[in-house]
N, C-alpha and C. Protein backbone atom coordinates (compact mmCIF):
# COMPACT_ATOMS: atom_id res chain seq x y z
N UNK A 1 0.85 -1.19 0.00
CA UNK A 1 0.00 0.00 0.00
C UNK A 1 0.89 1.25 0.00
N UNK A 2 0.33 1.92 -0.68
CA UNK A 2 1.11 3.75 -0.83
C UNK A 2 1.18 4.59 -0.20
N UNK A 3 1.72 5.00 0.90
CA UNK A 3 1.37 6.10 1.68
C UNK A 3 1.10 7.47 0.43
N UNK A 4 0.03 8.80 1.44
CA UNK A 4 -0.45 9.47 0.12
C UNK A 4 0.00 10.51 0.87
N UNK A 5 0.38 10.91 1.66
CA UNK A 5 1.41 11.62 2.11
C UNK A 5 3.20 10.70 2.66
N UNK A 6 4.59 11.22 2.08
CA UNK A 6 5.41 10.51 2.36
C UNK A 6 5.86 10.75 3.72
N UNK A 7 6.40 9.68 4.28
CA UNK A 7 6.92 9.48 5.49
C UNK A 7 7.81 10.39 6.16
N UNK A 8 8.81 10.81 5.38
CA UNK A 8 9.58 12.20 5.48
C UNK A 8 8.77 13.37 5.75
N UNK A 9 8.06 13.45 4.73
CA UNK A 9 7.40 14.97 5.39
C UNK A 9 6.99 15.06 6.43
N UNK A 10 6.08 13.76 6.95
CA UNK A 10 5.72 13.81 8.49
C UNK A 10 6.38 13.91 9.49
N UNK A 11 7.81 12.84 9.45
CA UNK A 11 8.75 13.33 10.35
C UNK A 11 9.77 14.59 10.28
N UNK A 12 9.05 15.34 9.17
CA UNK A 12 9.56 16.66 9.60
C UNK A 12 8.73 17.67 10.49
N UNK A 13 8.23 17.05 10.18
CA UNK A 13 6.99 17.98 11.23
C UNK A 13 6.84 17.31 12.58
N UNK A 14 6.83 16.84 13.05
CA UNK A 14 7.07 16.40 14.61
C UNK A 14 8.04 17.01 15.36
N UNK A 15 7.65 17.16 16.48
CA UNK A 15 8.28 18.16 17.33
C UNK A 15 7.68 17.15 19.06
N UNK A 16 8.67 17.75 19.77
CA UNK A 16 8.58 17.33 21.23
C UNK A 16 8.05 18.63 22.13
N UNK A 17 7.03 17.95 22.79
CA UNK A 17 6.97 18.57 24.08
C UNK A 17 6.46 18.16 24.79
N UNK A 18 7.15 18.31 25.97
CA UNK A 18 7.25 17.53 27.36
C UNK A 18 7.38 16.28 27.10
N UNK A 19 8.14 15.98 26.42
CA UNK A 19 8.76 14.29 26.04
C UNK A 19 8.01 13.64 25.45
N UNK A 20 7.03 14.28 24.14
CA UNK A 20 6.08 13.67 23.74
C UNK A 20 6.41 14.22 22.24
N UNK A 21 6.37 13.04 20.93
CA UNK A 21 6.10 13.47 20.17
C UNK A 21 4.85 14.15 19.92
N UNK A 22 5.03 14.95 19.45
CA UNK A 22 3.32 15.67 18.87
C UNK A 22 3.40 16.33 17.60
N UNK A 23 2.39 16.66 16.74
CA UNK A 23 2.41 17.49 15.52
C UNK A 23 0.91 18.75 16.14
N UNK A 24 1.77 19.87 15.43
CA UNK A 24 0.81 21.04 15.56
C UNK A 24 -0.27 21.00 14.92
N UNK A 25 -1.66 21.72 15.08
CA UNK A 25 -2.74 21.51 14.63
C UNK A 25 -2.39 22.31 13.09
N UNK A 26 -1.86 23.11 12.99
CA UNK A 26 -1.56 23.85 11.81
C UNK A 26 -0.76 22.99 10.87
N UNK A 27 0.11 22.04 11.43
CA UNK A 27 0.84 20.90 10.17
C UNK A 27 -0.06 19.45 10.32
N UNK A 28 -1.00 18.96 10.67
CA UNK A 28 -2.07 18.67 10.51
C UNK A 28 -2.88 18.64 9.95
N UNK A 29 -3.61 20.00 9.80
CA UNK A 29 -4.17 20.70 9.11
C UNK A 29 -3.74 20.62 7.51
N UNK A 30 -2.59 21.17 6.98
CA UNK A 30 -1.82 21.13 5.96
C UNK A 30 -1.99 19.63 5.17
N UNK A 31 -1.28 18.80 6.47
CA UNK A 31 -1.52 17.53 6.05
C UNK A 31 -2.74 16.63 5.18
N UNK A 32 -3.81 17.35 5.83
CA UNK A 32 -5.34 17.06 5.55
C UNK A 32 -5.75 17.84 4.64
N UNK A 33 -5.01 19.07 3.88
CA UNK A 33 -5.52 19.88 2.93
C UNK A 33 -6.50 20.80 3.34
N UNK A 34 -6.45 21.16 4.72
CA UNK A 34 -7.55 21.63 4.94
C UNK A 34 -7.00 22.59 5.77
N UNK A 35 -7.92 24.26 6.41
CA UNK A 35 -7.45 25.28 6.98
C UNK A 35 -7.40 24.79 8.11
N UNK A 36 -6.03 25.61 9.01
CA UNK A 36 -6.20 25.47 10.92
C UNK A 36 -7.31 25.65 11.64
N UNK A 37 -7.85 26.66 10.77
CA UNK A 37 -9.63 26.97 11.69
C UNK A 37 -10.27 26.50 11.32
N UNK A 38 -10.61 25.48 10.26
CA UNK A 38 -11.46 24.37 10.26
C UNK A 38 -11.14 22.83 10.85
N UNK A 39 -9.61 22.86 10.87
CA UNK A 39 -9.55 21.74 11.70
C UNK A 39 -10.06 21.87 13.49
N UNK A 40 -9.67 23.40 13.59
CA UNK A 40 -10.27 23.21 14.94
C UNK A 40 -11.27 23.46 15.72
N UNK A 41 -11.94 23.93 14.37
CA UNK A 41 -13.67 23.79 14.34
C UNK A 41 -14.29 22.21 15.02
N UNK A 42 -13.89 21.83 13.56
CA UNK A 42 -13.61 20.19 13.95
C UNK A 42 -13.90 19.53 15.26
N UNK A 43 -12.34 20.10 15.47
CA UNK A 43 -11.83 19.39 17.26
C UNK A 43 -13.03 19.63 18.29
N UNK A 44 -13.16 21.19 17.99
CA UNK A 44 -13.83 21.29 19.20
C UNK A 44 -15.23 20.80 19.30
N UNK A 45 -15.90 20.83 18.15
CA UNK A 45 -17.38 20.15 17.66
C UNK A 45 -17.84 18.65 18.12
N UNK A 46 -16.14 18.12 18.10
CA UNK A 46 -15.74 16.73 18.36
C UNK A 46 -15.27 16.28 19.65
N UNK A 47 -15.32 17.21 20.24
CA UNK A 47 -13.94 17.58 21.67
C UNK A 47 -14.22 15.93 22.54
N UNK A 48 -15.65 14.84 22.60
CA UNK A 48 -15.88 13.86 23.23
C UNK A 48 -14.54 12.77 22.43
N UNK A 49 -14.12 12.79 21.29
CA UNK A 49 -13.48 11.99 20.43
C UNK A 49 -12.04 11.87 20.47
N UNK A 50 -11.59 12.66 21.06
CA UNK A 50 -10.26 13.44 21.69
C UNK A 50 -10.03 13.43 22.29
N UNK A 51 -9.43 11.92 22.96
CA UNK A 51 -8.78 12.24 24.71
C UNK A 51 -7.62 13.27 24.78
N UNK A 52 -7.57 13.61 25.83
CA UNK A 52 -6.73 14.27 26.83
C UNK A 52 -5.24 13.97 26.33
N UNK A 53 -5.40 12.37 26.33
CA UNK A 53 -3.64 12.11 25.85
C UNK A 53 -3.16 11.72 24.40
N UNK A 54 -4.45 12.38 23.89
CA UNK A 54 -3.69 11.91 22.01
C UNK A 54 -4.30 13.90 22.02
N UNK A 55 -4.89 14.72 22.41
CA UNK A 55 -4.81 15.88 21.83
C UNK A 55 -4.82 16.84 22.78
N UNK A 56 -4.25 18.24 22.74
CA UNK A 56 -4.73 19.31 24.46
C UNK A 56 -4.19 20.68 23.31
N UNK A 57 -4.25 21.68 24.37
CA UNK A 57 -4.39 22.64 23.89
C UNK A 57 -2.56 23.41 24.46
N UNK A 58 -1.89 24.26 24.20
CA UNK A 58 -0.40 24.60 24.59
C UNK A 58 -0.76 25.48 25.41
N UNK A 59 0.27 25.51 26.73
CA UNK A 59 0.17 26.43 27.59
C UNK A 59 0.81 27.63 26.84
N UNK A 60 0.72 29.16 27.08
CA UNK A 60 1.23 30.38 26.93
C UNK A 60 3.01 29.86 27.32
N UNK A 61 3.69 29.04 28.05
CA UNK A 61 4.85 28.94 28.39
C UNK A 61 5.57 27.87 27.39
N UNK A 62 4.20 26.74 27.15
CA UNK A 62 4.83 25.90 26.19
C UNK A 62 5.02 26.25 25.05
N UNK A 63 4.39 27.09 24.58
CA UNK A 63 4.13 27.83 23.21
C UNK A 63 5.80 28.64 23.09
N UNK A 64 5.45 29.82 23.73
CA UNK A 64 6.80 30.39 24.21
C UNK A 64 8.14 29.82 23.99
N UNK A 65 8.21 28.34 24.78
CA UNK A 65 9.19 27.42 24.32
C UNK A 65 9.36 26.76 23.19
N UNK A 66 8.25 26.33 22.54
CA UNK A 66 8.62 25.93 21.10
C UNK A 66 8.95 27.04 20.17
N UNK A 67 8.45 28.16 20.58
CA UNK A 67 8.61 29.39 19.33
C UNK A 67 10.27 29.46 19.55
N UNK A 68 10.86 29.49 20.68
CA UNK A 68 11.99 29.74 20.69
C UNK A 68 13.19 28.63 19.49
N UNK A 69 12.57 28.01 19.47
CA UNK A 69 13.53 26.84 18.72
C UNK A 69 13.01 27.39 17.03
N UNK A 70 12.59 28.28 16.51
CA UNK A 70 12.45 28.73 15.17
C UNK A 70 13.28 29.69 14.76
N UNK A 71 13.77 29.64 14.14
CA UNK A 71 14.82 31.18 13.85
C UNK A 71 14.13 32.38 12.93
N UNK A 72 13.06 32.32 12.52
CA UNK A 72 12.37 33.64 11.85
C UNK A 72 10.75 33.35 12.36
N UNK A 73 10.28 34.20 12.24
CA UNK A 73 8.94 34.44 12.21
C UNK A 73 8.63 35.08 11.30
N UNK A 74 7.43 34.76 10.47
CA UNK A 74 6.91 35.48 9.78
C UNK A 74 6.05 36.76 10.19
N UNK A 75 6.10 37.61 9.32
CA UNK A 75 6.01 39.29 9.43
C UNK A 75 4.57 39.43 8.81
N UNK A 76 3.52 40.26 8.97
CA UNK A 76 2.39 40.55 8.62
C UNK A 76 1.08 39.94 9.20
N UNK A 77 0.30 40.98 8.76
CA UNK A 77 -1.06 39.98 9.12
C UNK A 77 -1.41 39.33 8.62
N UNK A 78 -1.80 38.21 9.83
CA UNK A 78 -2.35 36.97 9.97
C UNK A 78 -1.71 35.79 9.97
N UNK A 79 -0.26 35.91 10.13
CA UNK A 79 0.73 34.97 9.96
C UNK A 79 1.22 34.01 11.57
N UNK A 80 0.44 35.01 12.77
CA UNK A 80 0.95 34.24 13.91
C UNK A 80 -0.02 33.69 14.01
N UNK A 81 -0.11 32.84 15.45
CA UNK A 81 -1.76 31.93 16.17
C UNK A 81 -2.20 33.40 16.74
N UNK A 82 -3.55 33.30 17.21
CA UNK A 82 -4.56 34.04 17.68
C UNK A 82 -4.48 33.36 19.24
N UNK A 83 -4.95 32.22 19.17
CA UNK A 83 -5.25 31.18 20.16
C UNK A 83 -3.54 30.30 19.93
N UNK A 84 -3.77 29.86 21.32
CA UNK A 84 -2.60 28.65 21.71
C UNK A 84 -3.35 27.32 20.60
N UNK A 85 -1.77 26.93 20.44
CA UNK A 85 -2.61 26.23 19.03
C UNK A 85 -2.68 24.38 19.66
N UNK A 86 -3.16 23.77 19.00
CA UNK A 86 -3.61 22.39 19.53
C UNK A 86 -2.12 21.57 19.04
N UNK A 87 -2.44 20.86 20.19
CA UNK A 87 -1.38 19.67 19.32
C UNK A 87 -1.77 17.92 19.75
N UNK A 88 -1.34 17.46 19.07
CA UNK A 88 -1.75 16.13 18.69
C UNK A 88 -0.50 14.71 18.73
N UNK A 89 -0.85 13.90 19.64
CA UNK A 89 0.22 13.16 19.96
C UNK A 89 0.05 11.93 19.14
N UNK A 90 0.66 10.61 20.04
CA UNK A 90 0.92 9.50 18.83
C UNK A 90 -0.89 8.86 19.23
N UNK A 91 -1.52 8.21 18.67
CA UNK A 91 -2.73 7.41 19.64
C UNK A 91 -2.58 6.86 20.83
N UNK A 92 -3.34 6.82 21.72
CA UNK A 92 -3.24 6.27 22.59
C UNK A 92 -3.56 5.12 22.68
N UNK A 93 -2.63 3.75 23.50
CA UNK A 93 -2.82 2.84 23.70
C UNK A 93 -4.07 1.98 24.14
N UNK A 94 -4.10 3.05 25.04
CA UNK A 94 -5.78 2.95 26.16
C UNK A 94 -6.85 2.25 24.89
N UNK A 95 -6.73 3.05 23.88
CA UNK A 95 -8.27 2.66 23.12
C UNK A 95 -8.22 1.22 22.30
């Protein structure tokens, strides 16, 4: 079988926090072809479907800390988060 997104791209997008792989709702999003604010339309519409330990929302400090590990930010409107953005871990075992 074919993956329809390649394997590389995904593990470029993974990132750690708090010792957890996770991917941002915004490379997610991407992933799925679809906008950040409709994925988290989504989420939240869905929020019963979504445990605690496969999705949560970033603290103001965790955020803070991942921004630090980027070396540019993009300039203009509409280019940062509004809201602390979601992130999304591996599945959980539990289910």
């Amino acid at each position: 079988m074919r993956a329809l997104v390649p394997v590389e791209v995904i593990e470029k997008k993974i990132l750690f926090v708090n010792g957890q792989k996770v991917l941002l709702d915004s490379d997610l999003a991407a992933l799925y072809g679809v906008p950040t604010k409709r994925l988290n339309e989504q989420v939240r519409r869905n929020v019963k479907r979504f445990p605690a330990d496969f999705m949560y929302q970033l603290s103001q400090n965790e955020f803070e800390s991942l921004r630090s590990h980027f070396a540019t930010l993009n300039k203009g409107r509409g280019k940062h988060h509004k809201y602390m953005p979601y992130v999304f871990t591996e599945l959980s075992s539990k289910q």
